[in-house]
PDB file of N, CA and C in Angstrom:
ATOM      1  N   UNK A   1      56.857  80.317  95.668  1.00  0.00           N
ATOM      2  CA  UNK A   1      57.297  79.550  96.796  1.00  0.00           C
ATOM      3  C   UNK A   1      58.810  79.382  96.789  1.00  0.00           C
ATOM      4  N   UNK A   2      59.521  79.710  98.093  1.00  0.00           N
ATOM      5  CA  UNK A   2      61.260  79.342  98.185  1.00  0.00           C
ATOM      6  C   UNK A   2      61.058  77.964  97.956  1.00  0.00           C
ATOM      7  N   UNK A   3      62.755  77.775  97.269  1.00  0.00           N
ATOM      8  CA  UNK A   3      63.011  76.108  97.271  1.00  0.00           C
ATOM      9  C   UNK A   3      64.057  76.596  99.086  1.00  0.00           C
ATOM     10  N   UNK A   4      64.191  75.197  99.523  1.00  0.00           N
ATOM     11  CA  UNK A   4      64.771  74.854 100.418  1.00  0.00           C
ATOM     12  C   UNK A   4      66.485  75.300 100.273  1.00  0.00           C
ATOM     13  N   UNK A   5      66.655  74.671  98.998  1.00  0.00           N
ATOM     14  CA  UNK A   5      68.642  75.286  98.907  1.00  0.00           C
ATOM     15  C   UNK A   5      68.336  76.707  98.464  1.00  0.00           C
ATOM     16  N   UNK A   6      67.650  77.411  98.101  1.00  0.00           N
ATOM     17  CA  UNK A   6      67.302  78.954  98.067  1.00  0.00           C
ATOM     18  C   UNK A   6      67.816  79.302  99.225  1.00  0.00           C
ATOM     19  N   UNK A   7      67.011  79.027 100.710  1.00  0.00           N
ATOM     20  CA  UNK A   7      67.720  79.669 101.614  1.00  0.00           C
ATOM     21  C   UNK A   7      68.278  78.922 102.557  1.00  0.00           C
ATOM     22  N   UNK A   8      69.556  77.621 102.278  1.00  0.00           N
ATOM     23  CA  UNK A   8      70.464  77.547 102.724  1.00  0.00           C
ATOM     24  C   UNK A   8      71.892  78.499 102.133  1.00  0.00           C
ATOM     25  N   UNK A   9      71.666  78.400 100.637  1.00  0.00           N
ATOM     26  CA  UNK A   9      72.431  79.541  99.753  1.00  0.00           C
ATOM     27  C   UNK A   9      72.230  81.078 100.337  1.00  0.00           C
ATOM     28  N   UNK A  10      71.032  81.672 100.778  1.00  0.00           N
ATOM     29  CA  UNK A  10      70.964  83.061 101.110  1.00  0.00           C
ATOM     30  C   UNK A  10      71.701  82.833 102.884  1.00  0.00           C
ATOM     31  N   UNK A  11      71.457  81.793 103.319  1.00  0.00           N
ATOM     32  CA  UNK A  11      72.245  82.045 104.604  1.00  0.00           C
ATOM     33  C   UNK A  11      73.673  81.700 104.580  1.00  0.00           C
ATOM     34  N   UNK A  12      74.047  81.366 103.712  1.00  0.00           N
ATOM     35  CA  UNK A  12      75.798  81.133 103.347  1.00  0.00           C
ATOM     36  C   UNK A  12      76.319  82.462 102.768  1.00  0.00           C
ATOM     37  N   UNK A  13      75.309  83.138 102.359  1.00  0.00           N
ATOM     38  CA  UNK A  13      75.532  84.614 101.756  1.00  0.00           C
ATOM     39  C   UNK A  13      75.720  85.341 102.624  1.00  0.00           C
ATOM     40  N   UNK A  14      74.468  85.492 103.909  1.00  0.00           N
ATOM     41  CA  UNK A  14      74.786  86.043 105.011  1.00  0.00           C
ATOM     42  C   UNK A  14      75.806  85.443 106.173  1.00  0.00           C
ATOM     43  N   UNK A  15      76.450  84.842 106.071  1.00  0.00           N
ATOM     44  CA  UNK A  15      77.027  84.538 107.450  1.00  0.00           C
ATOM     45  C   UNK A  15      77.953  85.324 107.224  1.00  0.00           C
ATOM     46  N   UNK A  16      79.118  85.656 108.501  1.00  0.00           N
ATOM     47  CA  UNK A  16      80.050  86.604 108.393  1.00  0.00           C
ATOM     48  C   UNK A  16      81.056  85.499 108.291  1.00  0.00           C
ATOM     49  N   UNK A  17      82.320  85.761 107.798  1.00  0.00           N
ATOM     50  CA  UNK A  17      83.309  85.044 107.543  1.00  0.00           C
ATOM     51  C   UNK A  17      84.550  85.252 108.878  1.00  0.00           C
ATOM     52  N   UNK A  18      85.515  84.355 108.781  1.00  0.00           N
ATOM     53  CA  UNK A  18      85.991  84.885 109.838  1.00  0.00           C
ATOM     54  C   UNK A  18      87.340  85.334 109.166  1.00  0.00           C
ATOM     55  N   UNK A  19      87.818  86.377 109.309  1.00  0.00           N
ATOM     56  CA  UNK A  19      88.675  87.226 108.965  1.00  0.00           C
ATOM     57  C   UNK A  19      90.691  87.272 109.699  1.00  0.00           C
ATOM     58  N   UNK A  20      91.340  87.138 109.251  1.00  0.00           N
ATOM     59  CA  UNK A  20      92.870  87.804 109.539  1.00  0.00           C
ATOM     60  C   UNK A  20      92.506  88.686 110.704  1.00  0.00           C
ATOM     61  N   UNK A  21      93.113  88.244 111.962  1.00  0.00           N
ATOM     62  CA  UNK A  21      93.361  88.654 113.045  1.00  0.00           C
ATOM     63  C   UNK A  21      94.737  89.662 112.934  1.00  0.00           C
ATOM     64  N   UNK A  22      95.050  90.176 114.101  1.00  0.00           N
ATOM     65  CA  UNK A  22      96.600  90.449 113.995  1.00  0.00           C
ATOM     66  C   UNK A  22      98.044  89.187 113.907  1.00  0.00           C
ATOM     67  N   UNK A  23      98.531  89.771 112.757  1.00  0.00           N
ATOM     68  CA  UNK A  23      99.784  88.655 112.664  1.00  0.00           C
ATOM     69  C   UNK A  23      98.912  87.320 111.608  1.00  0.00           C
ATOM     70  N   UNK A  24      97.606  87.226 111.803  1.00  0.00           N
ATOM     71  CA  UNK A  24      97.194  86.144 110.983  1.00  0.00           C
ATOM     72  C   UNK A  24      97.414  86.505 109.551  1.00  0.00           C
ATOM     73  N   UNK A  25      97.737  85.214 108.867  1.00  0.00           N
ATOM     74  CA  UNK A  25      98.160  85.269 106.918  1.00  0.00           C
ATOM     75  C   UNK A  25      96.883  84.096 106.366  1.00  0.00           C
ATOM     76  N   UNK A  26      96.293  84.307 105.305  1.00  0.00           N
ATOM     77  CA  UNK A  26      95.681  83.229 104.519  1.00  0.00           C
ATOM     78  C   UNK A  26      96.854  82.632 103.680  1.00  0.00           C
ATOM     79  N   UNK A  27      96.505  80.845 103.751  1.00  0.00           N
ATOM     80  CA  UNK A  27      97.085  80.517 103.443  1.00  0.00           C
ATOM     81  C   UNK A  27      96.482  79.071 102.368  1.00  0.00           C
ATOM     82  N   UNK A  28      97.404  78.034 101.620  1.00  0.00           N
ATOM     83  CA  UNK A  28      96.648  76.990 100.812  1.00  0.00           C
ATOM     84  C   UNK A  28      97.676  75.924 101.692  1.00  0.00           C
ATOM     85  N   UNK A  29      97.092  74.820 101.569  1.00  0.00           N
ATOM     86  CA  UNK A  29      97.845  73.625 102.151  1.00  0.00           C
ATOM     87  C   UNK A  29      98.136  73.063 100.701  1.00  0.00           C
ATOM     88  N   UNK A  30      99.773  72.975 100.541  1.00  0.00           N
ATOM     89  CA  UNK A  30     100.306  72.543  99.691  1.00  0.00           C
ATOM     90  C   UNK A  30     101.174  70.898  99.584  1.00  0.00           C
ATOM     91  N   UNK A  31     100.918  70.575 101.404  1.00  0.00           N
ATOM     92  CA  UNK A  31     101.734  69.462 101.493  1.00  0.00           C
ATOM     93  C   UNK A  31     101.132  69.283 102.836  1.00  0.00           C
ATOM     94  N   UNK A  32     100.384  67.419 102.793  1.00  0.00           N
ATOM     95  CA  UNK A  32     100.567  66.736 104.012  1.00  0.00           C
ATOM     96  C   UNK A  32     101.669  66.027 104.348  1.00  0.00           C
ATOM     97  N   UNK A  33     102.235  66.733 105.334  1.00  0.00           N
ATOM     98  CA  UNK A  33     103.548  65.945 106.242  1.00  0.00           C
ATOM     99  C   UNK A  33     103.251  64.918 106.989  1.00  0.00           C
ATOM    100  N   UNK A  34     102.404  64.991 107.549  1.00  0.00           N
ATOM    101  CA  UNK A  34     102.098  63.824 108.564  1.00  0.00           C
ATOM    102  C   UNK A  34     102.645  64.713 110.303  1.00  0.00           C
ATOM    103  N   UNK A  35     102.147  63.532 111.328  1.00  0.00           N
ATOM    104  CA  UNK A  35     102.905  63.922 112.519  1.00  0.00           C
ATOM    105  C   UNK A  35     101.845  65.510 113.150  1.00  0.00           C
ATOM    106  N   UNK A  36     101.417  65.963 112.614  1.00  0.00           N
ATOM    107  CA  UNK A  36     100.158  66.762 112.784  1.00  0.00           C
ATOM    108  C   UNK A  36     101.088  68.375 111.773  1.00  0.00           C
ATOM    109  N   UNK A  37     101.363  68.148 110.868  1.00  0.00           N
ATOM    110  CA  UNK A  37     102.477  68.852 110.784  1.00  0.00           C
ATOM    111  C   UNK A  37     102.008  68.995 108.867  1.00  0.00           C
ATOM    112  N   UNK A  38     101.740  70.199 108.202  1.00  0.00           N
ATOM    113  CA  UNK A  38     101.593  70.611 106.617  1.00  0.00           C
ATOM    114  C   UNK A  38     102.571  71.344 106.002  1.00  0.00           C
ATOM    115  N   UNK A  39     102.740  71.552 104.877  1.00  0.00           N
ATOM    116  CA  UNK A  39     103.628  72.575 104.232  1.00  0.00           C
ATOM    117  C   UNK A  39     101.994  73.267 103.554  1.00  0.00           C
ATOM    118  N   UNK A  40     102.126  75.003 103.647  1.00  0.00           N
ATOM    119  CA  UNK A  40     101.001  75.390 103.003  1.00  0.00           C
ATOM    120  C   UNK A  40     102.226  76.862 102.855  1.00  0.00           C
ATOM    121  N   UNK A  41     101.057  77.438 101.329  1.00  0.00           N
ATOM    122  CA  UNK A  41     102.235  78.599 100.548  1.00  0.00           C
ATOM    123  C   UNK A  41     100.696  79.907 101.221  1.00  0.00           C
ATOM    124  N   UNK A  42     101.623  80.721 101.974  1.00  0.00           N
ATOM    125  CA  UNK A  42     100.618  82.079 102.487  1.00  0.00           C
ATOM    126  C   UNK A  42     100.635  82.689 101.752  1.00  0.00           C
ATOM    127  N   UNK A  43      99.697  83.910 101.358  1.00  0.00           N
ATOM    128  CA  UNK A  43      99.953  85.221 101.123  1.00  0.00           C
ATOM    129  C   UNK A  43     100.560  86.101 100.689  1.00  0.00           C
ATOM    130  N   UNK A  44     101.297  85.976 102.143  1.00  0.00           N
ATOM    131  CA  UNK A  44     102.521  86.874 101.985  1.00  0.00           C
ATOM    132  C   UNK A  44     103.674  86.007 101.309  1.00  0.00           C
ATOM    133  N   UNK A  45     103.426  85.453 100.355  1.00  0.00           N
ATOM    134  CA  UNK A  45     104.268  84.711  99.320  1.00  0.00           C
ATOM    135  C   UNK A  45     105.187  84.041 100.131  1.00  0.00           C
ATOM    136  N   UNK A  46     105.199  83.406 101.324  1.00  0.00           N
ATOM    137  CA  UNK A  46     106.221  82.525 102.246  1.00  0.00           C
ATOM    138  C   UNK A  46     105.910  81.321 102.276  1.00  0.00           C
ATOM    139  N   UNK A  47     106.497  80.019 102.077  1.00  0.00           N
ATOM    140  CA  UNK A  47     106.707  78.591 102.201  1.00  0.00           C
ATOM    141  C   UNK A  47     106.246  78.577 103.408  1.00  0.00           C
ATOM    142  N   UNK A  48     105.954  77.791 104.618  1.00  0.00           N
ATOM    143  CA  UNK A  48     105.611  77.763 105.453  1.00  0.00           C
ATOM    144  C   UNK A  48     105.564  76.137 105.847  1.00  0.00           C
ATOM    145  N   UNK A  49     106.372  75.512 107.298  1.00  0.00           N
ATOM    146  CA  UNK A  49     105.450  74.891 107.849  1.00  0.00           C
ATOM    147  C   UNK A  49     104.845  74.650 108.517  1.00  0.00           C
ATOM    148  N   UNK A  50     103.645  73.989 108.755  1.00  0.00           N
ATOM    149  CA  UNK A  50     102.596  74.837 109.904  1.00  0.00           C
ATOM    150  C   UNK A  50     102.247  73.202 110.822  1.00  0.00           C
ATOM    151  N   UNK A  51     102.078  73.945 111.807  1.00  0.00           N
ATOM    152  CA  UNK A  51     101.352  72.607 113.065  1.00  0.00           C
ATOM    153  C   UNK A  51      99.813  72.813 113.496  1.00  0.00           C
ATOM    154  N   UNK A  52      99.339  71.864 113.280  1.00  0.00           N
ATOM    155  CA  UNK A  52      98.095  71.736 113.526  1.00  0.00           C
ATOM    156  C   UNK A  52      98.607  71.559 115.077  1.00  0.00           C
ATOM    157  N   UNK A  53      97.484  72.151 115.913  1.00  0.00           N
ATOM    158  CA  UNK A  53      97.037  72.320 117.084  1.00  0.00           C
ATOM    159  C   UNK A  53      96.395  71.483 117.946  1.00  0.00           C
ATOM    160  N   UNK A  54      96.616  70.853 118.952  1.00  0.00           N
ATOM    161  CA  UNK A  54      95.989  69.735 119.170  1.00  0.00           C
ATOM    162  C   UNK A  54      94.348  70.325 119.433  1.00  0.00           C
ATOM    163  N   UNK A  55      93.939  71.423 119.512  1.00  0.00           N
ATOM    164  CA  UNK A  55      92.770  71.640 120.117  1.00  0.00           C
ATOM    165  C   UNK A  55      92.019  71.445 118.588  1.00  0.00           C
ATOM    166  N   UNK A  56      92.482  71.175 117.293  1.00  0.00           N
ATOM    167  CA  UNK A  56      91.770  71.288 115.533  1.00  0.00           C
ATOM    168  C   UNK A  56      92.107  69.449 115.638  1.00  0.00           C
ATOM    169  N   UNK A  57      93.563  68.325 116.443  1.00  0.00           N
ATOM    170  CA  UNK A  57      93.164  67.202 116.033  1.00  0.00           C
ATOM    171  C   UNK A  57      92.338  66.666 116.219  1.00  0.00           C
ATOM    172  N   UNK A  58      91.501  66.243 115.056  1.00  0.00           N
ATOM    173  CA  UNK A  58      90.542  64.636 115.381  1.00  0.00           C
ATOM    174  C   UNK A  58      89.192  65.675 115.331  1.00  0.00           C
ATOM    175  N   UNK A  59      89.390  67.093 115.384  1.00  0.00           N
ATOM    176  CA  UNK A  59      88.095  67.865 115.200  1.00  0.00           C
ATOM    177  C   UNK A  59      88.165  68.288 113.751  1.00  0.00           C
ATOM    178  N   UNK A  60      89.059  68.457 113.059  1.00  0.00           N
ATOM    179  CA  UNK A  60      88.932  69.790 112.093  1.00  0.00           C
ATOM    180  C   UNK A  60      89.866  69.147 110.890  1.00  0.00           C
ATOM    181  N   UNK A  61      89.465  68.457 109.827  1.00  0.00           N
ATOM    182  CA  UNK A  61      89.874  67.750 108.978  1.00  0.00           C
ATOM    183  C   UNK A  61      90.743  68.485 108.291  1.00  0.00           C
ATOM    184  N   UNK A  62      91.904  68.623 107.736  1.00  0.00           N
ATOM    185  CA  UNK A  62      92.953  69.574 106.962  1.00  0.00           C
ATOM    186  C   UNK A  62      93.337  68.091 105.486  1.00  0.00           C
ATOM    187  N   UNK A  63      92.662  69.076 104.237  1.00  0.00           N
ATOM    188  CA  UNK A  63      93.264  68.598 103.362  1.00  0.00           C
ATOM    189  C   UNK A  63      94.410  69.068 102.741  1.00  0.00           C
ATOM    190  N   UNK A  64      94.893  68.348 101.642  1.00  0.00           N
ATOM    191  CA  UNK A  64      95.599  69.159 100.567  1.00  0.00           C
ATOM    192  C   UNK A  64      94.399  70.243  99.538  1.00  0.00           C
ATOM    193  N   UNK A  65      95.320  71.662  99.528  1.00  0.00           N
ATOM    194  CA  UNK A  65      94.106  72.489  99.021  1.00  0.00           C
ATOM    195  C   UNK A  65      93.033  73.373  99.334  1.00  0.00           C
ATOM    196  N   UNK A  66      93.004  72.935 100.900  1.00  0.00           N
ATOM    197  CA  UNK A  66      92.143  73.748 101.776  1.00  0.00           C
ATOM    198  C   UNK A  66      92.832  75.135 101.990  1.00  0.00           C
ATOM    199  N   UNK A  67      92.030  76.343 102.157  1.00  0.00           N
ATOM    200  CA  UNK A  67      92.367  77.230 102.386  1.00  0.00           C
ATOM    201  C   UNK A  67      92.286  77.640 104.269  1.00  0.00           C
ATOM    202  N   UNK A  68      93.498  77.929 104.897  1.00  0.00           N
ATOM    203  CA  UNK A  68      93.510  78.008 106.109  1.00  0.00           C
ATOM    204  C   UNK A  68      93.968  79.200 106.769  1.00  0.00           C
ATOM    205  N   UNK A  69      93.502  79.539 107.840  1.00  0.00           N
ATOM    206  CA  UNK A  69      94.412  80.721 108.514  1.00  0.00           C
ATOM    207  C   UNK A  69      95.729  80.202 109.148  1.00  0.00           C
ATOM    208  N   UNK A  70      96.693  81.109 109.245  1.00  0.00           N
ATOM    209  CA  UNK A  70      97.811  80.557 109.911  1.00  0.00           C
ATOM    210  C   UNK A  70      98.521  81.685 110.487  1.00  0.00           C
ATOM    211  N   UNK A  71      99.379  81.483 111.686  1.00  0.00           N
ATOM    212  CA  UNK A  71      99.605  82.655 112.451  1.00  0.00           C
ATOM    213  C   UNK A  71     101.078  82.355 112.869  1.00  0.00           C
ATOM    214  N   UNK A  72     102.059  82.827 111.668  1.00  0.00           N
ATOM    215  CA  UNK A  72     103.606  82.525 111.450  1.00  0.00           C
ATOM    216  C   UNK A  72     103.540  83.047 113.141  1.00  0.00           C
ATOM    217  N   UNK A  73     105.236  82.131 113.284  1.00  0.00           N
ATOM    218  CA  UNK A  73     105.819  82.045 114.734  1.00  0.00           C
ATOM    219  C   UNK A  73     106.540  83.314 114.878  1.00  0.00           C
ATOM    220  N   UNK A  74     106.082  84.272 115.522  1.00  0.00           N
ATOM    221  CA  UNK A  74     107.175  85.378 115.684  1.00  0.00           C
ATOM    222  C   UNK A  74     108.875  85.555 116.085  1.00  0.00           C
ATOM    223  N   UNK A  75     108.828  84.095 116.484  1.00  0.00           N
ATOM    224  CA  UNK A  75     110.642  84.017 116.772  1.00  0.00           C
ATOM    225  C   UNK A  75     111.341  83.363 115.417  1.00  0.00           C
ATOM    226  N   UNK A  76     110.264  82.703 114.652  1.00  0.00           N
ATOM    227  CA  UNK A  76     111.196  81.715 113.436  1.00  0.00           C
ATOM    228  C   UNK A  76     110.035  81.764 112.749  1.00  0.00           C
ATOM    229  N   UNK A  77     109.876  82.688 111.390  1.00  0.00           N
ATOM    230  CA  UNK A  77     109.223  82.797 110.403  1.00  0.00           C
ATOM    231  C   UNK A  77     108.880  82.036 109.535  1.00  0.00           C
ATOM    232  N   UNK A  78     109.696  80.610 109.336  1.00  0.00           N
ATOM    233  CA  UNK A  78     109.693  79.876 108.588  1.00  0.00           C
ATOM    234  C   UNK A  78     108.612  78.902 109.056  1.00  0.00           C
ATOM    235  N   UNK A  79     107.677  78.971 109.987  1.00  0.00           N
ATOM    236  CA  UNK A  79     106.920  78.232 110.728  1.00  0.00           C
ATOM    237  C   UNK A  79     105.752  79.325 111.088  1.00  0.00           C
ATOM    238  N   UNK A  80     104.704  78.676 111.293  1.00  0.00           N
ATOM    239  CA  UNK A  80     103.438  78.672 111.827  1.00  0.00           C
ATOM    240  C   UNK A  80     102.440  77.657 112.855  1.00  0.00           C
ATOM    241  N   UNK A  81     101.150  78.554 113.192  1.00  0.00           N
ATOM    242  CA  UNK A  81     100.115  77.410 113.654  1.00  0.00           C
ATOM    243  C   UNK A  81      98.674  77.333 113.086  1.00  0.00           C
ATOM    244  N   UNK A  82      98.103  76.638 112.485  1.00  0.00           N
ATOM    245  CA  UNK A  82      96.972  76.985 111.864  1.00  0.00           C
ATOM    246  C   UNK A  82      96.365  77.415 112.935  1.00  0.00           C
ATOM    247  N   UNK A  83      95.107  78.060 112.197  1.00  0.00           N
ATOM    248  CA  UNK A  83      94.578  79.093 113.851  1.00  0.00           C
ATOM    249  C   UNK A  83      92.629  78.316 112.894  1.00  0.00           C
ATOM    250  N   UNK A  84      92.586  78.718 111.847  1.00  0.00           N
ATOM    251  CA  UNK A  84      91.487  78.061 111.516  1.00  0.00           C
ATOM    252  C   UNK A  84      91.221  77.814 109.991  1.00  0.00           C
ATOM    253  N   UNK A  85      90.393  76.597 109.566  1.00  0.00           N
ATOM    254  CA  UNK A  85      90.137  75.597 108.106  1.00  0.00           C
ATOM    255  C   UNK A  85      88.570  76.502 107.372  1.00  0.00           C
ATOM    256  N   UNK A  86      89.130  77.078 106.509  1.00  0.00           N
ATOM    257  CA  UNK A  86      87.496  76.907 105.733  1.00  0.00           C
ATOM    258  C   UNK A  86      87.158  76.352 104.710  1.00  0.00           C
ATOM    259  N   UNK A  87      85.991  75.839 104.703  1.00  0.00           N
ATOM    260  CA  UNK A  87      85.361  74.961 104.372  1.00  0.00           C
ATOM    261  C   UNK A  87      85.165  75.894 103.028  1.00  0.00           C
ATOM    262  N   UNK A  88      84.507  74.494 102.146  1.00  0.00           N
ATOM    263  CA  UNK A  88      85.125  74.924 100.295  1.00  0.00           C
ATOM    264  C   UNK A  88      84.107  76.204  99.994  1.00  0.00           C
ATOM    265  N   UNK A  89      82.402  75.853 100.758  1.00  0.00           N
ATOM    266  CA  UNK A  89      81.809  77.241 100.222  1.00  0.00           C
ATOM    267  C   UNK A  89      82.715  78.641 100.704  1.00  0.00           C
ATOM    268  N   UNK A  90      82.644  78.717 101.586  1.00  0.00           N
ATOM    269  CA  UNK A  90      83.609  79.834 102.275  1.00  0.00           C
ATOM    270  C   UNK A  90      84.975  80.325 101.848  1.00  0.00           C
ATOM    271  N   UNK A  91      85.580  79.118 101.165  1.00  0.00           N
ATOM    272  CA  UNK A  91      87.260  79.400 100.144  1.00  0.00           C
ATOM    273  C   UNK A  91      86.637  79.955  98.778  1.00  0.00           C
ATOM    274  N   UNK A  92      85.613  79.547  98.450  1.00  0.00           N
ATOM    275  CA  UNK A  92      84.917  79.357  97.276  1.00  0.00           C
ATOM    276  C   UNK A  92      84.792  81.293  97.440  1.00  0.00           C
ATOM    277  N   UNK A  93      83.682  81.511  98.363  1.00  0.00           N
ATOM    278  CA  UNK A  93      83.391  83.231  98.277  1.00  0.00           C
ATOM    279  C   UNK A  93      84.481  84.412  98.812  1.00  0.00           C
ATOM    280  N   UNK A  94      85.335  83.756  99.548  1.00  0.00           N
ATOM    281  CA  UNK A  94      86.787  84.817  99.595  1.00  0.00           C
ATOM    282  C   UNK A  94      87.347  84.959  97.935  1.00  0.00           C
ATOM    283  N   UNK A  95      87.492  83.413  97.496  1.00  0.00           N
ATOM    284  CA  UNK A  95      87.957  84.011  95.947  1.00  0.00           C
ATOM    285  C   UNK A  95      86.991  84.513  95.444  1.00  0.00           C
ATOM    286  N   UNK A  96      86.027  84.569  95.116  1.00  0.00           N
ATOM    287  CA  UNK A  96      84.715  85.403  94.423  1.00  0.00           C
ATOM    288  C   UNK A  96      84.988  86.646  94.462  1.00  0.00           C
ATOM    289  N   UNK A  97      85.132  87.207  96.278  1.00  0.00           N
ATOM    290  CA  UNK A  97      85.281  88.678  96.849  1.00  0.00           C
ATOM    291  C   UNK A  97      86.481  89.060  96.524  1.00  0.00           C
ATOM    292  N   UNK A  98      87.863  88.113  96.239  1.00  0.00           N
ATOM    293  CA  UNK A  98      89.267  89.124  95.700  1.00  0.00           C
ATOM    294  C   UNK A  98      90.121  88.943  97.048  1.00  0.00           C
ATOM    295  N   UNK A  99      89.196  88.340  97.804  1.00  0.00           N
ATOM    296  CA  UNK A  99      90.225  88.295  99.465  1.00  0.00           C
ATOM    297  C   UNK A  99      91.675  87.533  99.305  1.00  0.00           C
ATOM    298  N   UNK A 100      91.261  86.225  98.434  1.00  0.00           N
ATOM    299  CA  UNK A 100      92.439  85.480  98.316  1.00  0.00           C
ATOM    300  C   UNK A 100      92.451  85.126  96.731  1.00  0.00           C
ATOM    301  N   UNK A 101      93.309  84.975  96.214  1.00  0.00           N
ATOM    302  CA  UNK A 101      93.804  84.272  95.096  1.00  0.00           C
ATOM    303  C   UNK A 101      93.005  83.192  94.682  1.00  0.00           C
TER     304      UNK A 101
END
């Protein structure tokens, strides 16, 4: 007989993840600023600070530590916008897979 977290675990296995768009970087939130506003270190080894979006406030909780997408500003690099938050199982199996650090 399945246990019940058997196949909530096999459907966390199967779901598809959502992946780096064009221009999108993975990134870690290294600093709450406040003001809707983080410092998080990408990828591509760049400091970054990033703005939460009003369409993620009050929906989409951003800690320190979370792993996020972010989609640097093409006129001023030193900036971004988070584009989307995953949640710890999901940070948890990108590092497993080698995707991120």
């Amino acid at each position: 007989m399945s246990n019940k977290n058997d196949s909530t675990e096999e459907e966390l296995q199967r779901r598809k993840l959502r992946m780096p768009k064009d221009g999108e970087v993975f990134a870690v939130v290294s600093d709450m600023l406040g003001a809707n506003r983080i410092q998080v270190r990408c990828a591509d080894s760049v400091e970054r600070l990033a703005r939460i979006p009003g369409k993620m406030r009050k929906r989409v909780w951003i800690r320190q530590n979370d792993v996020v997408l972010v989609k640097p500003w093409e006129w001023q690099d030193s900036k971004a916008d988070v584009v989307w938050r995953y949640d710890r199982h999901d940070a948890d199996r990108l590092r497993r897979e080698g995707t991120i650090e």
